[in-house]
C-alpha atoms as a PDB file:
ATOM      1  CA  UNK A   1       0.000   0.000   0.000  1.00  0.00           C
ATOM      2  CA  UNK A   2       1.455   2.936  -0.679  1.00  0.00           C
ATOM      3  CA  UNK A   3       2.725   5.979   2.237  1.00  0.00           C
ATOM      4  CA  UNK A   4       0.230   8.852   2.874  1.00  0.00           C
ATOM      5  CA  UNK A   5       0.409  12.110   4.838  1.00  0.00           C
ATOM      6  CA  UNK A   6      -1.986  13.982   6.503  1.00  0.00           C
ATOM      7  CA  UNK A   7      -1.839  17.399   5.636  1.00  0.00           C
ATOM      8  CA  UNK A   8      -3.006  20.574   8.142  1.00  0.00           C
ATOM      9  CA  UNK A   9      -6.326  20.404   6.339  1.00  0.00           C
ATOM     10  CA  UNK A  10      -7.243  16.781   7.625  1.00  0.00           C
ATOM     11  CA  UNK A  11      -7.137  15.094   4.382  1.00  0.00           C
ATOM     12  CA  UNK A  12      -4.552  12.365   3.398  1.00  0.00           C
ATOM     13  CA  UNK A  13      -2.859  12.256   0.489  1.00  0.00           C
ATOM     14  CA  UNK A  14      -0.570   9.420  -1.229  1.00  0.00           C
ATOM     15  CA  UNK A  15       2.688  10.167  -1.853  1.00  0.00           C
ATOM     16  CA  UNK A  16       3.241   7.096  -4.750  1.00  0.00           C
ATOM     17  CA  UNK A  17       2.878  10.096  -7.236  1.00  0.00           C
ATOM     18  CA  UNK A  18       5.830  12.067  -5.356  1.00  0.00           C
ATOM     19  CA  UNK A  19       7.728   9.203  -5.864  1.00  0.00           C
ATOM     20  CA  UNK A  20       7.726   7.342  -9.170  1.00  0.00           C
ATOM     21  CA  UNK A  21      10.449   7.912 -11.200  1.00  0.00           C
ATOM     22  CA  UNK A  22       9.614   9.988 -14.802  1.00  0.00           C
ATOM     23  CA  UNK A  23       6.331  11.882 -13.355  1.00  0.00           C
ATOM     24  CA  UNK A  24       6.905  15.436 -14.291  1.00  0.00           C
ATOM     25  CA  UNK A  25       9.212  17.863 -16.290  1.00  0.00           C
ATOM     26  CA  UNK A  26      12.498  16.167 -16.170  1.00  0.00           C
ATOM     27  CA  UNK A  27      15.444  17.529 -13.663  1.00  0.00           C
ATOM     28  CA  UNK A  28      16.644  20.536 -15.836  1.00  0.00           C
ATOM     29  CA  UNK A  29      14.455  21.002 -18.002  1.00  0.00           C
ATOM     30  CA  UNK A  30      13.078  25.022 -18.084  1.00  0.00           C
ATOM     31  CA  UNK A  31       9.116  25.172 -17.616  1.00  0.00           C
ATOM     32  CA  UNK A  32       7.861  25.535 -21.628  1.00  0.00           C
ATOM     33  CA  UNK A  33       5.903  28.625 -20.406  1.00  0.00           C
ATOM     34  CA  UNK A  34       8.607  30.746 -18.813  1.00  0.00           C
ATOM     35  CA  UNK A  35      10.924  29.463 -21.892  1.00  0.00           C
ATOM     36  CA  UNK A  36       7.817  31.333 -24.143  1.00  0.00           C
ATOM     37  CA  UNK A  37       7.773  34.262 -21.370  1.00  0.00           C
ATOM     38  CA  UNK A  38      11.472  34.763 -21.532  1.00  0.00           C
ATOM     39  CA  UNK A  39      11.176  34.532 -25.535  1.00  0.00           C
ATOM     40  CA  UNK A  40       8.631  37.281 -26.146  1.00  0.00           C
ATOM     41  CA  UNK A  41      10.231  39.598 -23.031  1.00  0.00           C
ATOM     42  CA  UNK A  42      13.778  39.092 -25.306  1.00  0.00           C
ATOM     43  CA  UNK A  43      11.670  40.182 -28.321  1.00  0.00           C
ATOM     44  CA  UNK A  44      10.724  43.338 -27.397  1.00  0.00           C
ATOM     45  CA  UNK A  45      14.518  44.291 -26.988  1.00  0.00           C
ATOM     46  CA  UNK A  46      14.828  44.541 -30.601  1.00  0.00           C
ATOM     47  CA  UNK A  47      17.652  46.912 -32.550  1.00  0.00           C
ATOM     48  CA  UNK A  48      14.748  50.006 -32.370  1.00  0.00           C
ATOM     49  CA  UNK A  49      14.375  49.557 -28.617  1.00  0.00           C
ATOM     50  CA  UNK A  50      18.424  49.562 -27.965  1.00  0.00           C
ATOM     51  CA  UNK A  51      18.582  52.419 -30.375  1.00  0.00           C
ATOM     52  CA  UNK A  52      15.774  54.579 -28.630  1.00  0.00           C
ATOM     53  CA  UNK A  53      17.701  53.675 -25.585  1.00  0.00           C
ATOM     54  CA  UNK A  54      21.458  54.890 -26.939  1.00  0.00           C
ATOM     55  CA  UNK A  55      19.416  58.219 -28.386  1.00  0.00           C
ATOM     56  CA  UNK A  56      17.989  58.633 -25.083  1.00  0.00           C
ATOM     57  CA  UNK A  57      21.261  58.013 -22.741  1.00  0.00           C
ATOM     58  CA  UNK A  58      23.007  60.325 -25.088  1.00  0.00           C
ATOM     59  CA  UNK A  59      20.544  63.070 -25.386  1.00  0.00           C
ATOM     60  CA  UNK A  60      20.708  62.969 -21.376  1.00  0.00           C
ATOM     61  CA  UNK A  61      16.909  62.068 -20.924  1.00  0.00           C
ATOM     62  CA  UNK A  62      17.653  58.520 -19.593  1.00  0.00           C
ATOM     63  CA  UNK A  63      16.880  58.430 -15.534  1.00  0.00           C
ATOM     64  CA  UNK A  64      19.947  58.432 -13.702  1.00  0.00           C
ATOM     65  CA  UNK A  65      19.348  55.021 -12.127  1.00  0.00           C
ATOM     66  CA  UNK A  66      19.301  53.089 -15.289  1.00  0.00           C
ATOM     67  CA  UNK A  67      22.143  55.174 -16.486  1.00  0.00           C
ATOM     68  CA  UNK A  68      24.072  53.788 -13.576  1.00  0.00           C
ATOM     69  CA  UNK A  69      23.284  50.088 -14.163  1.00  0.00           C
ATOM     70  CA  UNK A  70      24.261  50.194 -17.668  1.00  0.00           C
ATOM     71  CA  UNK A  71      27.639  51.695 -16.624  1.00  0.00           C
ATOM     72  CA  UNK A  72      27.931  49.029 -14.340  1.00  0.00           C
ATOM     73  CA  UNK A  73      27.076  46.231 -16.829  1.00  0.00           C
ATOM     74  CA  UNK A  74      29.443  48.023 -18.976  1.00  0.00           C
ATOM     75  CA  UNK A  75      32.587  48.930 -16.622  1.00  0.00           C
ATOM     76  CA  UNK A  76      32.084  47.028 -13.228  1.00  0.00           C
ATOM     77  CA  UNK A  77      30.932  48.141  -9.979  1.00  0.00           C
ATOM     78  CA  UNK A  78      33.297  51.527  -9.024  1.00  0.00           C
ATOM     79  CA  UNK A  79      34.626  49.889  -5.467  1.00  0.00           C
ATOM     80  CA  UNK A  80      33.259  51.452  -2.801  1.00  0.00           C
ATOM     81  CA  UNK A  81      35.810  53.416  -0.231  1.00  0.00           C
ATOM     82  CA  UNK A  82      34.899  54.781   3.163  1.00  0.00           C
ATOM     83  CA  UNK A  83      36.889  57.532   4.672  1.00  0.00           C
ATOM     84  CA  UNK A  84      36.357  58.294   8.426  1.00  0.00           C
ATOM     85  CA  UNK A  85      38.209  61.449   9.868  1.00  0.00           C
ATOM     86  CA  UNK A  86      37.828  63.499  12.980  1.00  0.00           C
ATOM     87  CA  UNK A  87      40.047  62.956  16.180  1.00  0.00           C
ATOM     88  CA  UNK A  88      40.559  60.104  18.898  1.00  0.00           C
ATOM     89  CA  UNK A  89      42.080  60.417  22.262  1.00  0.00           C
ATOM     90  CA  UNK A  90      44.497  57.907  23.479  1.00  0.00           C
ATOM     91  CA  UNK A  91      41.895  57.734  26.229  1.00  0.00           C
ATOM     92  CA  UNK A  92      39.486  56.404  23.220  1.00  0.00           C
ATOM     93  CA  UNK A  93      42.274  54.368  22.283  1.00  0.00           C
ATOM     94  CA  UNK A  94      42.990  52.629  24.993  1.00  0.00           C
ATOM     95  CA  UNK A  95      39.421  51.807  25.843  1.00  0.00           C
ATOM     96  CA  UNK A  96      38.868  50.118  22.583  1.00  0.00           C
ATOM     97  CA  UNK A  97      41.935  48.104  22.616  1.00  0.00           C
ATOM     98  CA  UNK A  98      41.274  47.046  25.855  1.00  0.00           C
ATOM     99  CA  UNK A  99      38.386  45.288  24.037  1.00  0.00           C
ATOM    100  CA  UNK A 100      39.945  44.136  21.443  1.00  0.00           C
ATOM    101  CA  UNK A 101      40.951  40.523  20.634  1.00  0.00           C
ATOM    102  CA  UNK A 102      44.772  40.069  20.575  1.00  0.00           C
ATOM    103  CA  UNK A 103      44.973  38.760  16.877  1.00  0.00           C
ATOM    104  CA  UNK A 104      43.138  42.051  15.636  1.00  0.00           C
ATOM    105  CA  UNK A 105      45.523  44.164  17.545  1.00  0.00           C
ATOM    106  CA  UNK A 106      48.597  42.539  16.124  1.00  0.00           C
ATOM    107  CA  UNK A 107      47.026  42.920  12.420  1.00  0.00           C
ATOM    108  CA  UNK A 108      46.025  46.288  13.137  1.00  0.00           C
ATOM    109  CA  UNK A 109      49.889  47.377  14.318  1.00  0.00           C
ATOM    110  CA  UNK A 110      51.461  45.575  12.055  1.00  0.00           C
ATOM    111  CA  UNK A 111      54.515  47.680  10.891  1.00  0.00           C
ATOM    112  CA  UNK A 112      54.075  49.877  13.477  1.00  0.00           C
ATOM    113  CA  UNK A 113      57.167  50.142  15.924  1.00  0.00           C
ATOM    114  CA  UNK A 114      55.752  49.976  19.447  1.00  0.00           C
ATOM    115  CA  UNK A 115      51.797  48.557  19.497  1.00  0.00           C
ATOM    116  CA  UNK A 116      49.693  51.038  21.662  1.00  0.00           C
ATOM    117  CA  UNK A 117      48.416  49.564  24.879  1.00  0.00           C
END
């Protein structure tokens, strides 16, 4: 006989289907209906589109945000650099390598002649 399971809405179900070998679309195989989806989507990026799109982008009326991910497809991501100034006491110093792990610290003063503790 073949394995059930009760499901939250009280009924039982077999699970023989779940388990035969060859039921369904085969391991790997894209769903025909998003293939046709992704086929007519693809479509309407035609040579006009992608030359109302170059017009645009060079007659500056394309919005900045797309403008940006087509220089990223295009170039990369820029990297991303964060500069933090302003002063810190020794006082401040201290206190956070007090709570510091010892490996950080090392890594941290690394070429440094004397570490600060």
């Amino acid at each position: 006989m073949a394995e059930t399971q009760h499901f939250a809405d009280g009924k039982a179900r077999s699970l023989a289907n779940l388990t035969k070998k060859g039921v369904g679309r085969p391991q790997g195989v894209p769903n025909r209906v998003t293939k046709d989806v992704r086929n007519l989507a693809r479509a309407l990026f035609d040579a006009a589109y992608w030359k109302r799109t170059k017009e645009r982008l060079q007659a500056g009326r394309m919005h900045p945000a797309i403008e940006k991910v087509l220089l990223a497809y295009a170039y990369g991501e820029p990297k991303k650099t964060v500069r933090i100034e302003g002063d810190v006491s020794v006082q401040d110093k201290r206190s956070l390598l007090e709570r510091m792990p010892d490996a950080m610290i090392a890594e941290l003063t690394q070429g440094e002649e004397e570490p600060i503790h």
